[in-house]
Protein backbone atom coordinates (compact mmCIF):
# COMPACT_ATOMS: atom_id res chain seq x y z
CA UNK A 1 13.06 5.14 6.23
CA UNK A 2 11.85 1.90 4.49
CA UNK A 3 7.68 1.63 3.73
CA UNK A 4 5.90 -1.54 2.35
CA UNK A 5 2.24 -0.83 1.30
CA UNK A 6 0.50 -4.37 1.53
CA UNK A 7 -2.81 -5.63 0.54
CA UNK A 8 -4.05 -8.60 -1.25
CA UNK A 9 -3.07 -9.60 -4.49
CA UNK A 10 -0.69 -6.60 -5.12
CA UNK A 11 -2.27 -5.26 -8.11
CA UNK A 12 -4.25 -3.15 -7.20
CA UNK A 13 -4.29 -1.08 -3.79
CA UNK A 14 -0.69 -1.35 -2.48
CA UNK A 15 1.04 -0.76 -5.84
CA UNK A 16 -1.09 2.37 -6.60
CA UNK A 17 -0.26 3.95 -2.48
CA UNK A 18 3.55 2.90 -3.57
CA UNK A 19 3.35 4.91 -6.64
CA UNK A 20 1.66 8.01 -5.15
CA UNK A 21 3.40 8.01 -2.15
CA UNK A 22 7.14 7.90 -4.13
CA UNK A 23 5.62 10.37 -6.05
CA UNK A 24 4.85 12.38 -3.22
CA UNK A 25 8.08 12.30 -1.20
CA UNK A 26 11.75 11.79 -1.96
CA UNK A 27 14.66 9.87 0.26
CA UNK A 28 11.69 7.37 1.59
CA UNK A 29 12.75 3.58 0.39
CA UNK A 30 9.02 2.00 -0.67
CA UNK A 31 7.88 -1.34 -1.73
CA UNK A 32 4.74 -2.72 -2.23
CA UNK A 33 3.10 -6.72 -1.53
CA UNK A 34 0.47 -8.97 -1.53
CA UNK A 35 -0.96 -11.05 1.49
CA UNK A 36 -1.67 -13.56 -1.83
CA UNK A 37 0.15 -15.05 -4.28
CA UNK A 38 -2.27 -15.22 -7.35
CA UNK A 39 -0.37 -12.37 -8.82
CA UNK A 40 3.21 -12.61 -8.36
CA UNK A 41 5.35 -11.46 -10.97
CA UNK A 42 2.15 -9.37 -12.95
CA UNK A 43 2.16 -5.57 -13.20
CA UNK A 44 -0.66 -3.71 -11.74
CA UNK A 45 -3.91 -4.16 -12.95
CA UNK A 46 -4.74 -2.28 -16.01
CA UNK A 47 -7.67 -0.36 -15.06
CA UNK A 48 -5.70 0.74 -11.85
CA UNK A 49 -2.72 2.00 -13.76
CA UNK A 50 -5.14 4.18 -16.40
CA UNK A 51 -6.54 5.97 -13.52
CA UNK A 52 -3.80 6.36 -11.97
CA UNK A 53 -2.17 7.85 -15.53
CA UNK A 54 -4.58 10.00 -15.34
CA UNK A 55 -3.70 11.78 -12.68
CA UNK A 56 0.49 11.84 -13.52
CA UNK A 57 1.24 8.80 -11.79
CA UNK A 58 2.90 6.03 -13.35
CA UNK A 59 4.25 2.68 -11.58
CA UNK A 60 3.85 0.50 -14.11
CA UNK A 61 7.54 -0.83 -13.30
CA UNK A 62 6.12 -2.05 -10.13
CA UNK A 63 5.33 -5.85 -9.99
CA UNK A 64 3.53 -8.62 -7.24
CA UNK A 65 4.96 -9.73 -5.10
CA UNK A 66 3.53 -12.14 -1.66
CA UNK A 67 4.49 -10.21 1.76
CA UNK A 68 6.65 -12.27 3.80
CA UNK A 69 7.50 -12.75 7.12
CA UNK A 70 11.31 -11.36 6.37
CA UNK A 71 9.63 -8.28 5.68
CA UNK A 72 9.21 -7.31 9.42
CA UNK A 73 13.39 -6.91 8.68
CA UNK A 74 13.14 -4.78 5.76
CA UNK A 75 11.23 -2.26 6.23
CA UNK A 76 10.35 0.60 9.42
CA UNK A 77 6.50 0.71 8.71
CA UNK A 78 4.45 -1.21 7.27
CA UNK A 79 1.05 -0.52 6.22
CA UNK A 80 -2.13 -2.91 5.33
CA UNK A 81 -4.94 -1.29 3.11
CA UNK A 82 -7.39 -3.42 5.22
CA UNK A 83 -7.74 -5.22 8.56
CA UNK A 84 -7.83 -8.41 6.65
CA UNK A 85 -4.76 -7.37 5.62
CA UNK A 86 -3.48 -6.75 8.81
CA UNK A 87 -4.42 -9.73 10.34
CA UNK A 88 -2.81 -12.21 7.59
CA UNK A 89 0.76 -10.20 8.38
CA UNK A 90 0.12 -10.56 11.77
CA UNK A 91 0.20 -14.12 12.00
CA UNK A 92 3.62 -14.11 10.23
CA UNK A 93 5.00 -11.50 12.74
CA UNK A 94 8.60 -12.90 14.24
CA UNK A 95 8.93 -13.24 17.61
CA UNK A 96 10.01 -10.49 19.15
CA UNK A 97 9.61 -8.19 15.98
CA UNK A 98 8.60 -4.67 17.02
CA UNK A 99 8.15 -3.09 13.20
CA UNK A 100 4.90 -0.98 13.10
CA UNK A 101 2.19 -2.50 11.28
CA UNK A 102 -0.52 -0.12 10.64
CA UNK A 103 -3.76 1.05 8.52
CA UNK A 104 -2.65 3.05 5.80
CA UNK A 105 -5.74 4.88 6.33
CA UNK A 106 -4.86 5.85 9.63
CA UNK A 107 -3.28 8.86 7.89
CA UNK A 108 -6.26 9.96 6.77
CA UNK A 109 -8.20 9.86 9.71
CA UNK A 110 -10.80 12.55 8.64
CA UNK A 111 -12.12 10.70 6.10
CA UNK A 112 -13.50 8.19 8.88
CA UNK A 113 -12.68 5.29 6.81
CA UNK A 114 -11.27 2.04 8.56
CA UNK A 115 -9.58 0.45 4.99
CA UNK A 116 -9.07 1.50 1.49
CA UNK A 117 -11.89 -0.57 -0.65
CA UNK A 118 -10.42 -2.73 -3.27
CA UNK A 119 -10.80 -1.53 -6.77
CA UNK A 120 -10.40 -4.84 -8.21
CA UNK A 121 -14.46 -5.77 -7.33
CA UNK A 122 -16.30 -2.57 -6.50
CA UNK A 123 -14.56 -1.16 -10.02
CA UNK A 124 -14.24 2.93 -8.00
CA UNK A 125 -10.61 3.52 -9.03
CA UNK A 126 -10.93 7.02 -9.15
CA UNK A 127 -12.95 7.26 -5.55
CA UNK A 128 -9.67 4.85 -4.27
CA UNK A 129 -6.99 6.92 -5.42
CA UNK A 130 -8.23 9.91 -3.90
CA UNK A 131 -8.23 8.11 -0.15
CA UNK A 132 -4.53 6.90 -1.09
CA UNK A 133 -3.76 10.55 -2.15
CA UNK A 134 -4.84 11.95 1.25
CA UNK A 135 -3.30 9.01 3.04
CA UNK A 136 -0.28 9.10 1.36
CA UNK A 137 -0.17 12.75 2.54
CA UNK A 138 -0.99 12.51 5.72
CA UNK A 139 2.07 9.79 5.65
CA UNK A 140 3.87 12.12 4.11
CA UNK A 141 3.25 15.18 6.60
CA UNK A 142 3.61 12.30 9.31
CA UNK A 143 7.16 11.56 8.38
CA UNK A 144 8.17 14.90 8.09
CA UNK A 145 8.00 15.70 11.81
């Protein structure tokens, strides 16, 4: 199984559900990208990867990348933090390309939330790693059936 976690710049949101969900579960191939290409080539922000340190999570190896449309090849799932997101992948969809692209919060579907909010301007990196924790588990639990 092959996951890309995508949202905008890849700093932020998609690198931080990469590292908790690798974390999280073993013999799953992940990857993480960016609709944008402001970042490529950076780390994850700073802020992001304290919190995330915080809590015994470290992916400060990880670094931007821009989602492509090749992707839709590489990997079995993909997953947009926002409909945004989802929309900009979307338009790069292949013809005839059946990989699922999804919410990653529709693995969390108790929390009622329709995206994961981006750190990077409301400044809540603790409040956003806690969604990607439960989505990441309901991923998790998701895959394992």
């Amino acid at each position: 199984m092959r996951v890309l976690f995508v949202c905008l710049g890849n700093i932020c949101r998609s690198p931080a559900a990469e590292g908790v969900f690798r974390q999280m579960v073993s013999g799953v191939q992940t990857d993480s990208a960016g609709t944008g290409s402001w970042h490529v080539g950076e780390p994850p922000y700073g802020p992001m990867q304290a919190a995330a340190r915080a809590r015994g999570y470290d992916f400060s190896d990880l670094r931007a990348r821009q989602f492509e449309a090749a992707d839709f090849d590489r990997f079995d799932l993909i997953l947009g933090m926002d409909a945004s997101n989802i929309a900009n992948m979307e338009r790069l969809r292949p013809a005839g390309s059946t990989t699922p692209l999804r919410l990653f919060t529709d693995y969390a579907p108790e929390r009622g939330m329709d995206e994961v909010p981006d750190p990077y301007y409301t400044r809540d990196f603790d409040s956003v790693l806690d969604l990607i924790e439960d989505c990441a588990r309901g991923l998790a639990t998701k895959l394992a059936d």
